[in-house]
PDB file of N, CA and C in Angstrom:
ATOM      1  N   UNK A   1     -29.941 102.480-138.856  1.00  0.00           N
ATOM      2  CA  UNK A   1     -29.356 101.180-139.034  1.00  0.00           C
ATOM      3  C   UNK A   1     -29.374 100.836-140.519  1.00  0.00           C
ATOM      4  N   UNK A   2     -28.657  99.220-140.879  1.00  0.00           N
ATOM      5  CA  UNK A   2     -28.259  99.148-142.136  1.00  0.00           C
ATOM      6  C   UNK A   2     -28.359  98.008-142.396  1.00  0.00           C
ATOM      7  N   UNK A   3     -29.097  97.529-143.171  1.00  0.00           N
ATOM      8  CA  UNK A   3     -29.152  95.761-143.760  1.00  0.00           C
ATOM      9  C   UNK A   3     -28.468  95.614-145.479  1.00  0.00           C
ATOM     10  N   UNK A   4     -27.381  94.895-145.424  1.00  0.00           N
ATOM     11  CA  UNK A   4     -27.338  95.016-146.898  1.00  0.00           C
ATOM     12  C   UNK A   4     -27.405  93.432-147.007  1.00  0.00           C
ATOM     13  N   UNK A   5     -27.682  93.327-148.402  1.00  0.00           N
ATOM     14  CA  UNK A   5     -27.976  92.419-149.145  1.00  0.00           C
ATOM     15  C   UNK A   5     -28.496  92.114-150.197  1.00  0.00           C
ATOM     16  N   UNK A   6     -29.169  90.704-150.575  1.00  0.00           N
ATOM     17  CA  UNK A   6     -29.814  90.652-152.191  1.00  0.00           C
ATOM     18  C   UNK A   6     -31.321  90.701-151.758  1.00  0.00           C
ATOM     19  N   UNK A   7     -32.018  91.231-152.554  1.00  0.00           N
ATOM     20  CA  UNK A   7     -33.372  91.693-153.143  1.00  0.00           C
ATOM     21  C   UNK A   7     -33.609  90.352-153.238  1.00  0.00           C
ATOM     22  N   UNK A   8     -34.603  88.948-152.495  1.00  0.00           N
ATOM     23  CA  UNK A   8     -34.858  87.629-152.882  1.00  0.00           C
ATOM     24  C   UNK A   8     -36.500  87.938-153.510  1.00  0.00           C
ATOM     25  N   UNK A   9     -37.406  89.079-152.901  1.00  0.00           N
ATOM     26  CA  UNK A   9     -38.700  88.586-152.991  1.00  0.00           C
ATOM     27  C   UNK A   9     -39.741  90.305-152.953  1.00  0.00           C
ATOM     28  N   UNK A  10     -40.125  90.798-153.489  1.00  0.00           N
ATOM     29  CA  UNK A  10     -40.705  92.136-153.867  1.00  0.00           C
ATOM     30  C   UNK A  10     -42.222  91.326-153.878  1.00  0.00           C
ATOM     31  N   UNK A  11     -43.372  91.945-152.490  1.00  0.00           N
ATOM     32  CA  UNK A  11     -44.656  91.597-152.773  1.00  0.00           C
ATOM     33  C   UNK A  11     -45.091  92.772-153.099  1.00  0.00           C
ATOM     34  N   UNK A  12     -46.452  93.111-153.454  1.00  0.00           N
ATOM     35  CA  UNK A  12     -47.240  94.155-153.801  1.00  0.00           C
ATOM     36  C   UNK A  12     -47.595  94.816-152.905  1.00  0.00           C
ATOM     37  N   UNK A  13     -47.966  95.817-153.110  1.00  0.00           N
ATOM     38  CA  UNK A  13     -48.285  96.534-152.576  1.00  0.00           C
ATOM     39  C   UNK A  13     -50.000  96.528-151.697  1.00  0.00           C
ATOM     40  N   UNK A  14     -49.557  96.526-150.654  1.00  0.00           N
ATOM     41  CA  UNK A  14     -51.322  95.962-150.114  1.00  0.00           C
ATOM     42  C   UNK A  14     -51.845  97.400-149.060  1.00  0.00           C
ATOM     43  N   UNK A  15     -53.171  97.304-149.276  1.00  0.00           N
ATOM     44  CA  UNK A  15     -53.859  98.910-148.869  1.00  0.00           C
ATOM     45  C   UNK A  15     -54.004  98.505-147.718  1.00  0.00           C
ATOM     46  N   UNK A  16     -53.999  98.776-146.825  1.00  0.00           N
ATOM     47  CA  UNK A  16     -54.153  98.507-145.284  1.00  0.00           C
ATOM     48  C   UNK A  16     -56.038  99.278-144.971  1.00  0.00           C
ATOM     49  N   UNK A  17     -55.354 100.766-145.307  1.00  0.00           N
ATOM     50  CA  UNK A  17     -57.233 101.327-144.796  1.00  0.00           C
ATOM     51  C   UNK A  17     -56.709 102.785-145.989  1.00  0.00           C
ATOM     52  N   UNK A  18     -57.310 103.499-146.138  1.00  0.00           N
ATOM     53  CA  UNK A  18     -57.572 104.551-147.061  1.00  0.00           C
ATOM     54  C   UNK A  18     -56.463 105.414-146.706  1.00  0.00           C
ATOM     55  N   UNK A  19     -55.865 105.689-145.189  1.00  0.00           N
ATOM     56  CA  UNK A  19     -54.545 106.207-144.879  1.00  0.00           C
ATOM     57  C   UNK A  19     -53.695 105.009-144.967  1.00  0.00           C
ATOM     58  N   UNK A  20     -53.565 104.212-144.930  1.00  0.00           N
ATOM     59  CA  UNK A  20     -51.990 103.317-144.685  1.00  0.00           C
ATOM     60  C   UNK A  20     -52.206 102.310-145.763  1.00  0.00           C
ATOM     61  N   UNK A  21     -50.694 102.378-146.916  1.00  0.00           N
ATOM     62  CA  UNK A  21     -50.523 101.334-147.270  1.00  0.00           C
ATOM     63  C   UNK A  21     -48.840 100.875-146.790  1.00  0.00           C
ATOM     64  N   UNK A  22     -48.912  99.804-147.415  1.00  0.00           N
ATOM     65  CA  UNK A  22     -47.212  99.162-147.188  1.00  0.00           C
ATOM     66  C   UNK A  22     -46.976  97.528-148.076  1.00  0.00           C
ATOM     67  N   UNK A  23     -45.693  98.058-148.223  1.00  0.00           N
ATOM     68  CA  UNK A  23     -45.420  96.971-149.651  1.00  0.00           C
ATOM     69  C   UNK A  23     -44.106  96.191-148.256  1.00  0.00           C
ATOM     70  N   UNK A  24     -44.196  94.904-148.645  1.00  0.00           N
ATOM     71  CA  UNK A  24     -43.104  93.937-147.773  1.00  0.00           C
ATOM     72  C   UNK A  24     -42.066  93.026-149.301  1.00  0.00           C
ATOM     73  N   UNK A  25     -40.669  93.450-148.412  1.00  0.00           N
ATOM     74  CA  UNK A  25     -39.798  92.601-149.632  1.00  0.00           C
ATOM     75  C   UNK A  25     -38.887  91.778-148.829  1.00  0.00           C
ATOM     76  N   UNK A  26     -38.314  90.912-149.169  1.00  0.00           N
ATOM     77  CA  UNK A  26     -37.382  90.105-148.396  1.00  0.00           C
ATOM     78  C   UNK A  26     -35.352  90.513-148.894  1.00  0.00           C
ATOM     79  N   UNK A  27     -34.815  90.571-148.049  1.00  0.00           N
ATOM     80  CA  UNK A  27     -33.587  91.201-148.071  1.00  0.00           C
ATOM     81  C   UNK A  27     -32.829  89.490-147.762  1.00  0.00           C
ATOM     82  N   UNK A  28     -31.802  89.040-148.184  1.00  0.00           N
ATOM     83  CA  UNK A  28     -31.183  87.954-148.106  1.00  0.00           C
ATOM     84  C   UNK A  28     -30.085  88.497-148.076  1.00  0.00           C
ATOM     85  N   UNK A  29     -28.957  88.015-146.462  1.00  0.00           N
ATOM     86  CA  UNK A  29     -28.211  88.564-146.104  1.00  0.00           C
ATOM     87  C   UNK A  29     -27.167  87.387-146.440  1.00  0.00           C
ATOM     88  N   UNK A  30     -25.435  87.643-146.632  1.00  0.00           N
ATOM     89  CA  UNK A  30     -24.812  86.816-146.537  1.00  0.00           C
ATOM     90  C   UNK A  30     -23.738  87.410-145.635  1.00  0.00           C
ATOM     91  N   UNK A  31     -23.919  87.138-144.275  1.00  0.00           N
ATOM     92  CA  UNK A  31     -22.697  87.668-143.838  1.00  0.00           C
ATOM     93  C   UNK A  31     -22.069  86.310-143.133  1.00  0.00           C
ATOM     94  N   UNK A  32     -22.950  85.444-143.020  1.00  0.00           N
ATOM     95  CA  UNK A  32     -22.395  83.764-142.719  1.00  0.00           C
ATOM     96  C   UNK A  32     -22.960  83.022-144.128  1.00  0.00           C
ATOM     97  N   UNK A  33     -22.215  82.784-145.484  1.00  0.00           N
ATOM     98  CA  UNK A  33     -22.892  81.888-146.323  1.00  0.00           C
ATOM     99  C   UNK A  33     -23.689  80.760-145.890  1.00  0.00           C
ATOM    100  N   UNK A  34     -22.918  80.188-145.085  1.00  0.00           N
ATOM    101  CA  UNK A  34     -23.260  78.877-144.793  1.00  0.00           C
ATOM    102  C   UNK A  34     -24.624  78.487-144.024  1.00  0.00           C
ATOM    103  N   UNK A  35     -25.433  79.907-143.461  1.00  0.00           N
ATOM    104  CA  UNK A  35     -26.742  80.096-142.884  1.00  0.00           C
ATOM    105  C   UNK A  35     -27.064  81.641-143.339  1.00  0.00           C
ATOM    106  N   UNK A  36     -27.304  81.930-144.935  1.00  0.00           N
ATOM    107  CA  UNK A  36     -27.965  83.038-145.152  1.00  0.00           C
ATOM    108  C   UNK A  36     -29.439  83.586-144.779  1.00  0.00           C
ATOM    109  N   UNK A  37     -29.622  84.669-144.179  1.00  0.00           N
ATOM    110  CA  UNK A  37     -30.448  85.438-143.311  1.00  0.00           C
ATOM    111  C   UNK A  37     -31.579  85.498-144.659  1.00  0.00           C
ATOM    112  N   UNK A  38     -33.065  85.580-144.397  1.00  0.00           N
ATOM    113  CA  UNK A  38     -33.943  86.018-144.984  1.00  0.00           C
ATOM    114  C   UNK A  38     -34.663  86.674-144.532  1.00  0.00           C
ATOM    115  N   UNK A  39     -34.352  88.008-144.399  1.00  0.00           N
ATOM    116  CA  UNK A  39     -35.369  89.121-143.612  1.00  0.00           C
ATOM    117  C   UNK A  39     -36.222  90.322-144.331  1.00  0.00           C
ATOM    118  N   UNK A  40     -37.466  89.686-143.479  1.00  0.00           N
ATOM    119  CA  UNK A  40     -38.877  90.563-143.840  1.00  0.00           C
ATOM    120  C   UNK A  40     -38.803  92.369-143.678  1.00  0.00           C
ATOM    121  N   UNK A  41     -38.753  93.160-144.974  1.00  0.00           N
ATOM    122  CA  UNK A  41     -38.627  94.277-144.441  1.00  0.00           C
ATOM    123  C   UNK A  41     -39.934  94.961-145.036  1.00  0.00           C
ATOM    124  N   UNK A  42     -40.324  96.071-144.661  1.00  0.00           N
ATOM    125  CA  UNK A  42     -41.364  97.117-144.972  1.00  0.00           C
ATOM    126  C   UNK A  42     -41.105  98.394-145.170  1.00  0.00           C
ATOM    127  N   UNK A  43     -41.842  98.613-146.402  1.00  0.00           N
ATOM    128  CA  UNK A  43     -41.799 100.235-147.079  1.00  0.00           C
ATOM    129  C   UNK A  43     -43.668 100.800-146.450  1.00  0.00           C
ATOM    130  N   UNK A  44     -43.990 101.662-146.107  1.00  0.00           N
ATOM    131  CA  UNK A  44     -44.983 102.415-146.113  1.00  0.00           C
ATOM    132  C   UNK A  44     -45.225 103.373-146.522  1.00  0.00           C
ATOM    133  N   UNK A  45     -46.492 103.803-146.522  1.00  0.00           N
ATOM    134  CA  UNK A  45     -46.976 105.184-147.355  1.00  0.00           C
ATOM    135  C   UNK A  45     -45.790 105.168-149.059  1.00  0.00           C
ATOM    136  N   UNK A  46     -45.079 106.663-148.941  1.00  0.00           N
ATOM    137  CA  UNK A  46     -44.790 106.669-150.202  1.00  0.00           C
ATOM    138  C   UNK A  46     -43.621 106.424-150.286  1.00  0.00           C
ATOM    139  N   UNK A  47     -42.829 105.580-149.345  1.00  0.00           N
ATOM    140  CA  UNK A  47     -42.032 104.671-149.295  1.00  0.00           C
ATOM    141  C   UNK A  47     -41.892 103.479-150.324  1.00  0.00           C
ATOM    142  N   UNK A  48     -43.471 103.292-150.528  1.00  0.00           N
ATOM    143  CA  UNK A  48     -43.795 102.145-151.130  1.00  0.00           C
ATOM    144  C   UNK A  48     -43.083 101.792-152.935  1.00  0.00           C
ATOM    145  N   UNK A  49     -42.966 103.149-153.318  1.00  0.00           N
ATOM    146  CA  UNK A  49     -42.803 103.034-154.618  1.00  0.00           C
ATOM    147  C   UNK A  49     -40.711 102.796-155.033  1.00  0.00           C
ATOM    148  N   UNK A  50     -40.352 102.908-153.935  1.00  0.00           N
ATOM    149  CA  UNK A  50     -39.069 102.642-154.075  1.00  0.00           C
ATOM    150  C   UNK A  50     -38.555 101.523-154.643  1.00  0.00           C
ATOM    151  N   UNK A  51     -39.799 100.455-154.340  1.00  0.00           N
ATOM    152  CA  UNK A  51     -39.698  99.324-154.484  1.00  0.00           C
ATOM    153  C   UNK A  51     -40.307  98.925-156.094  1.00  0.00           C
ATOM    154  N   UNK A  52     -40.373  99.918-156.907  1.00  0.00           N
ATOM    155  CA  UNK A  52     -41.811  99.844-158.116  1.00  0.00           C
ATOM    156  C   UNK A  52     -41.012  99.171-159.427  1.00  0.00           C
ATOM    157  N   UNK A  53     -39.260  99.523-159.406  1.00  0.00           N
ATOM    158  CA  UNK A  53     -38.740  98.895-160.712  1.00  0.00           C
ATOM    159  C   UNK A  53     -37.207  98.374-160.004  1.00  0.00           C
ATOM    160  N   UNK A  54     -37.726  97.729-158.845  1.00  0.00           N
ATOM    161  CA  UNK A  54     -36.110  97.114-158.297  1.00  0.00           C
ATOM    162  C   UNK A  54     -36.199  95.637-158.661  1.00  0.00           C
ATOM    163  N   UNK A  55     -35.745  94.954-159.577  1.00  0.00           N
ATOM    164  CA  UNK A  55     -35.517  93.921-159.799  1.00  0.00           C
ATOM    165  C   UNK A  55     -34.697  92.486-158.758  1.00  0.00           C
ATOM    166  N   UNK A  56     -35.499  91.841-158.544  1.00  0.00           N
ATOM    167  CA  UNK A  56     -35.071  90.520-157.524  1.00  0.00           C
ATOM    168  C   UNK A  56     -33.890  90.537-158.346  1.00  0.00           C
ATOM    169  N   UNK A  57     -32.548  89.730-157.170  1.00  0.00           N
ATOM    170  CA  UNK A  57     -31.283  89.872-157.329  1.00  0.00           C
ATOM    171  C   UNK A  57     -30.348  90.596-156.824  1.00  0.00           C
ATOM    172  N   UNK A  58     -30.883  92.536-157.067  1.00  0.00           N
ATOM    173  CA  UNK A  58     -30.360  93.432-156.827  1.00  0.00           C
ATOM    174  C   UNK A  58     -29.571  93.671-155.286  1.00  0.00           C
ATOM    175  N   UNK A  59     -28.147  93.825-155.472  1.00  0.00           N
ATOM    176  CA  UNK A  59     -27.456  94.368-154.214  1.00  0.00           C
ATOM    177  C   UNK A  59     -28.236  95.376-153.184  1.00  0.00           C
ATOM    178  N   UNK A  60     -28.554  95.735-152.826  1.00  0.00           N
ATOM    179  CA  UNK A  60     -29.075  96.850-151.653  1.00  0.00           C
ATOM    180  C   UNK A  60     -28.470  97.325-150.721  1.00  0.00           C
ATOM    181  N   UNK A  61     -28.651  98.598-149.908  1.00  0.00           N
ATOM    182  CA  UNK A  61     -28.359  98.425-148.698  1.00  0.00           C
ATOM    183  C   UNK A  61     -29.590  99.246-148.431  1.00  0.00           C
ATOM    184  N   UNK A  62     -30.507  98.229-147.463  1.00  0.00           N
ATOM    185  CA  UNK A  62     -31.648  99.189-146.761  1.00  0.00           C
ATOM    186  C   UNK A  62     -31.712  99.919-145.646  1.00  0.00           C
ATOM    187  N   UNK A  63     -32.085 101.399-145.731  1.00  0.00           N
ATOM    188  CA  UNK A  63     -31.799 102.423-143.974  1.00  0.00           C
ATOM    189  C   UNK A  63     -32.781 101.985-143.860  1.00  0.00           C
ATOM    190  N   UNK A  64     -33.055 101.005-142.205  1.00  0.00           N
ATOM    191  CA  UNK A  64     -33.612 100.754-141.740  1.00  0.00           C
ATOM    192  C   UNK A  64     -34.225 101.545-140.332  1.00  0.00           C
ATOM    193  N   UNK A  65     -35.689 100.990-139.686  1.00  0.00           N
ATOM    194  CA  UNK A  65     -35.678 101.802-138.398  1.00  0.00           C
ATOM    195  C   UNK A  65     -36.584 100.332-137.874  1.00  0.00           C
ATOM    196  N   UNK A  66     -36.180 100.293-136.387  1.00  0.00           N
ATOM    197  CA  UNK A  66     -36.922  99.067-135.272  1.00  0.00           C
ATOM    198  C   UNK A  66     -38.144  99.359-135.245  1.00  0.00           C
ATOM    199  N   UNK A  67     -38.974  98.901-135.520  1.00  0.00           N
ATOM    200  CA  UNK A  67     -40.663  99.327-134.569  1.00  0.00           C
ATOM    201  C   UNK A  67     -40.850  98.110-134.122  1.00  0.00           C
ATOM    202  N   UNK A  68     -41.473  98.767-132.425  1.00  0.00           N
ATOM    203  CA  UNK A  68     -42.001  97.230-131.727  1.00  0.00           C
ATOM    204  C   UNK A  68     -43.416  98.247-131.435  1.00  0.00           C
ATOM    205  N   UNK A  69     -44.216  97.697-131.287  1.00  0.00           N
ATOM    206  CA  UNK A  69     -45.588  97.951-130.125  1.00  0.00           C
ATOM    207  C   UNK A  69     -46.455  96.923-129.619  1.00  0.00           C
ATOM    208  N   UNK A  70     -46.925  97.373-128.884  1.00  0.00           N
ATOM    209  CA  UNK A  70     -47.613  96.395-127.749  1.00  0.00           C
ATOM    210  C   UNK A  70     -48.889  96.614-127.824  1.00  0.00           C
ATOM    211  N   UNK A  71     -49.888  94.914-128.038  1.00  0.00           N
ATOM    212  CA  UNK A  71     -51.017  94.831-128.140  1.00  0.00           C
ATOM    213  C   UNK A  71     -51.563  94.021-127.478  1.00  0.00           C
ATOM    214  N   UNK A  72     -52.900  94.604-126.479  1.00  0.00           N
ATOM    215  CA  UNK A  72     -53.222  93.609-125.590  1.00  0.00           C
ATOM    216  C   UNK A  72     -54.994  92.778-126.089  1.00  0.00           C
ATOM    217  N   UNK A  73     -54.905  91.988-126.024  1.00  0.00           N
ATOM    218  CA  UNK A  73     -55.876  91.082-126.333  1.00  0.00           C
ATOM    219  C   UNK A  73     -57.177  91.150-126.135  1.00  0.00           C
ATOM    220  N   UNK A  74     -58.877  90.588-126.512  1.00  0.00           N
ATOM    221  CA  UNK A  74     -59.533  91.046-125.667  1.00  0.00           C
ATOM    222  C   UNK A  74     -59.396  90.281-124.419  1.00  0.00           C
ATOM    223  N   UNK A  75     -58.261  89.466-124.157  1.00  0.00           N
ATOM    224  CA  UNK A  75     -58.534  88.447-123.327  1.00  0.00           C
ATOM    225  C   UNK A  75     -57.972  88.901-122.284  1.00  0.00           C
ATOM    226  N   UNK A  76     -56.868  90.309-122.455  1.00  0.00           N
ATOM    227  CA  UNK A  76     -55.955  91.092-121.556  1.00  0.00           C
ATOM    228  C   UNK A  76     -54.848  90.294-121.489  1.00  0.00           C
ATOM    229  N   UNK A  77     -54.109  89.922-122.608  1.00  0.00           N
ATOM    230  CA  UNK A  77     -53.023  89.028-122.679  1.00  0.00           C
ATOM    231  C   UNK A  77     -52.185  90.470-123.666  1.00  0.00           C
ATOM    232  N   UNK A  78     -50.816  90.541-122.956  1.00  0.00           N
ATOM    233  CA  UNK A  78     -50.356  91.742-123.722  1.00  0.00           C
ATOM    234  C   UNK A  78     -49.175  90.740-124.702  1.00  0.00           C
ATOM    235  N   UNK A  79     -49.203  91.307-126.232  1.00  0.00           N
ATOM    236  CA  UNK A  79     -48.632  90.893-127.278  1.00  0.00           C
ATOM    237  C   UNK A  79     -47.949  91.907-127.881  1.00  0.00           C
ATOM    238  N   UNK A  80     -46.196  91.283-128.060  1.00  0.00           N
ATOM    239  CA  UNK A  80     -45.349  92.384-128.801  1.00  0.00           C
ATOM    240  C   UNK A  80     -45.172  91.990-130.257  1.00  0.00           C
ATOM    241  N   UNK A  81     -45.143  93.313-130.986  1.00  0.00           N
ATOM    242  CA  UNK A  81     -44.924  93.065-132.362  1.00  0.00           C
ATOM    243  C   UNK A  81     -43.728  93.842-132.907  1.00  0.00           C
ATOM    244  N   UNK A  82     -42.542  93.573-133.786  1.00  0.00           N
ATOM    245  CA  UNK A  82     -41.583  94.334-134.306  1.00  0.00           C
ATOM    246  C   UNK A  82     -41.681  94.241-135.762  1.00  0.00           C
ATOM    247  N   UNK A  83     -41.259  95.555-136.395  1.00  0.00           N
ATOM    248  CA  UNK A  83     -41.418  95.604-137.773  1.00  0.00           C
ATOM    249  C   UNK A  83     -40.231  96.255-138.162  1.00  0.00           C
ATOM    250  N   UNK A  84     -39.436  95.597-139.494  1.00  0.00           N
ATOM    251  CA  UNK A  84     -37.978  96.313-139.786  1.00  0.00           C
ATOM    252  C   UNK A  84     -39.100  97.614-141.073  1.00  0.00           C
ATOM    253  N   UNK A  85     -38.694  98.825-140.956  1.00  0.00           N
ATOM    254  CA  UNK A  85     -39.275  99.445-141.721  1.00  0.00           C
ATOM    255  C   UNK A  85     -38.406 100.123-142.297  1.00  0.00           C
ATOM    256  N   UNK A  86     -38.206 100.420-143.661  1.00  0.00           N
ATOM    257  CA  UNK A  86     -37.242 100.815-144.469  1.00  0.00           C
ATOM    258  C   UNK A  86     -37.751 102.305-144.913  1.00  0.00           C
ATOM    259  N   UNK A  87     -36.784 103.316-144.660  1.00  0.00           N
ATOM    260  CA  UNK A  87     -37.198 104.471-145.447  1.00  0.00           C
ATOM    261  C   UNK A  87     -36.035 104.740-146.050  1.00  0.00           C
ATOM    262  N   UNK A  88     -35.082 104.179-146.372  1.00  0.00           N
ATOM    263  CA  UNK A  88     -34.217 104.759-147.922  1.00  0.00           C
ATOM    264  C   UNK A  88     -33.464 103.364-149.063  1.00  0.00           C
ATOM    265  N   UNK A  89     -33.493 103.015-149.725  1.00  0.00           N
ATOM    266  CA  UNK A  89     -33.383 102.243-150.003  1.00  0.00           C
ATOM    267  C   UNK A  89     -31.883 102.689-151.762  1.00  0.00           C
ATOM    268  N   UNK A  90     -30.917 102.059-151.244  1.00  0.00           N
ATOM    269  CA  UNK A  90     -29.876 101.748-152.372  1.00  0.00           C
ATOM    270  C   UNK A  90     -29.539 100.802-153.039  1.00  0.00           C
ATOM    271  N   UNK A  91     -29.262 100.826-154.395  1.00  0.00           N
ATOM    272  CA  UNK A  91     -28.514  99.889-155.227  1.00  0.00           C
ATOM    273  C   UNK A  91     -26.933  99.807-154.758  1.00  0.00           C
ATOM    274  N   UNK A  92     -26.710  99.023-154.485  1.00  0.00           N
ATOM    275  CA  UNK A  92     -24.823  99.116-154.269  1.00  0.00           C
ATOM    276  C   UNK A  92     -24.482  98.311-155.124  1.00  0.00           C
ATOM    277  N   UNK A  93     -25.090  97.225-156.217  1.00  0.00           N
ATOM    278  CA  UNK A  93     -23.933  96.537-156.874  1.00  0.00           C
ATOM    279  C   UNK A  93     -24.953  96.303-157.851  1.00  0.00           C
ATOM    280  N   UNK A  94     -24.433  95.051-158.774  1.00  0.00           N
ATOM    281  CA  UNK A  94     -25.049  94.488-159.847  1.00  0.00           C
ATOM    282  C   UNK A  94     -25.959  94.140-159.557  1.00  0.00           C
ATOM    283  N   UNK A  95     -26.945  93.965-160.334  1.00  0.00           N
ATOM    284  CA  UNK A  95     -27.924  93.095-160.019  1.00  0.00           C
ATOM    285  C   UNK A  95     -28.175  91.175-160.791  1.00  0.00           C
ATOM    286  N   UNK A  96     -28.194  90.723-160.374  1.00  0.00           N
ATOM    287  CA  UNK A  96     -27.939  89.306-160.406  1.00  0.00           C
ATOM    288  C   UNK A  96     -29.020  88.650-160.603  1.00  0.00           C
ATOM    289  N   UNK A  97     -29.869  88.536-161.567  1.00  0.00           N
ATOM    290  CA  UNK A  97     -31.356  87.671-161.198  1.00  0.00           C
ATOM    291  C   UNK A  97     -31.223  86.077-160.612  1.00  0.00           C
ATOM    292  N   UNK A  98     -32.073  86.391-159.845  1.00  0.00           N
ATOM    293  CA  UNK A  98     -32.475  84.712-158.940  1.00  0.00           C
ATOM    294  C   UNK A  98     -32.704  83.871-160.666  1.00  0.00           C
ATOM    295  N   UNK A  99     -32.613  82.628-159.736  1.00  0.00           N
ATOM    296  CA  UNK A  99     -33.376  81.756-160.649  1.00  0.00           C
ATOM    297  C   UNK A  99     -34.890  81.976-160.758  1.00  0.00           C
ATOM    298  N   UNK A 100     -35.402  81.359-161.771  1.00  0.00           N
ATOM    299  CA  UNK A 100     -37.255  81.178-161.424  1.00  0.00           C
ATOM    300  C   UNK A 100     -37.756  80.184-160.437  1.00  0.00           C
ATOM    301  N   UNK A 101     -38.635  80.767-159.656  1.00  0.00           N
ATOM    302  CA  UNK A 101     -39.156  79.970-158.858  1.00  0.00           C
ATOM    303  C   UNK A 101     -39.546  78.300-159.482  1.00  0.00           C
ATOM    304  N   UNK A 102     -39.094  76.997-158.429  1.00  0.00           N
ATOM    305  CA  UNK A 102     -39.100  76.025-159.146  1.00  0.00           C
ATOM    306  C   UNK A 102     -38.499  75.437-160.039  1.00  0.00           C
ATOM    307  N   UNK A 103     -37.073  75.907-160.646  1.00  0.00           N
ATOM    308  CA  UNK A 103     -36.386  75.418-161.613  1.00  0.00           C
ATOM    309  C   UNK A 103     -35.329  75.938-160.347  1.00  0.00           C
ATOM    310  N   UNK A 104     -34.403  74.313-160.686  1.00  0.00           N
ATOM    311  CA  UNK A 104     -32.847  74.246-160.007  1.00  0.00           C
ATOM    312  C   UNK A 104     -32.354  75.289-160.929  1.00  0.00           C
ATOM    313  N   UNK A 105     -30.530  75.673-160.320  1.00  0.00           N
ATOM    314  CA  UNK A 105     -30.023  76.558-160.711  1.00  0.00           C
ATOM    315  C   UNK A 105     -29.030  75.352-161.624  1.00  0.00           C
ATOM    316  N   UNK A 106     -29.104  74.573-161.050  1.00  0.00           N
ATOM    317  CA  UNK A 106     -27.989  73.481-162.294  1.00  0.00           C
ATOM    318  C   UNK A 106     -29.185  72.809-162.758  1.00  0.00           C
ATOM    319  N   UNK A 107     -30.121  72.545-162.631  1.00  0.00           N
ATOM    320  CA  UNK A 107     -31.158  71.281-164.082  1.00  0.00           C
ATOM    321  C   UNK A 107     -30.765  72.221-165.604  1.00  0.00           C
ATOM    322  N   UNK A 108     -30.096  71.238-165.815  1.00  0.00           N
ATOM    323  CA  UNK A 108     -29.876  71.576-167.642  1.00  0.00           C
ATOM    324  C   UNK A 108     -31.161  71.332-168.424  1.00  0.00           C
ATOM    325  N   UNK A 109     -31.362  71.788-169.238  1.00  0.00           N
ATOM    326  CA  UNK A 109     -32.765  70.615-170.416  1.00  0.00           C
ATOM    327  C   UNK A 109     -31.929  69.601-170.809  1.00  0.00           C
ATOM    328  N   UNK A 110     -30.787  69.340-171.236  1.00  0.00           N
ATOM    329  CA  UNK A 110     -30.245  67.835-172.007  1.00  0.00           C
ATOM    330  C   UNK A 110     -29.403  67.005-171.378  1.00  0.00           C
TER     331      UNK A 110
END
């Protein structure tokens, strides 16, 4: 599968346990302007570094894959979880920087 869009949000990279890490970035979709999509995606293991000099803004298109699994509680309450996990990741266009967090895109200084 295939998500394209803009690069809104690149977090770090966080160690899970001594085998697993995984870095999470946010993909901002416009295929309805008028209600643009903000979706959570994940790089793992050495996936992770794809993400090491992609600048917020950037066009993308991420190959994506579904993961769901099922976790049951100690209470025996069964709980589903899905994760978009990315293993290839492209530039398709310019890259566009966001504004800075906290400053409008029209506040002038004068």
């Amino acid at each position: 599968m295939e998500l394209k869009g803009k690069i809104k949000q690149v977090n770090d990279t966080e160690t899970v346990s001594e085998k697993f890490k995984k870095r999470d970035f946010i993909i901002t979709t416009n295929d309805n302007p008028t209600y643009p999509q903000h979706i959570s995606v994940q790089c793992t293991q050495d996936k992770v570094s794809m993400l090491d000099n992609l600048p917020v803004g950037s066009e993308v298109t991420a190959h994506i894959n579904l993961r769901g699994r099922l976790w049951t509680s100690p209470k025996g309450e069964d709980k589903y979880f899905n994760t978009i996990e990315c293993w290839k990741l492209e530039v398709t266009g310019k890259v566009t920087p966001s504004p800075e967090k906290g400053i409008a895109e029209d506040d002038l200084p004068f």
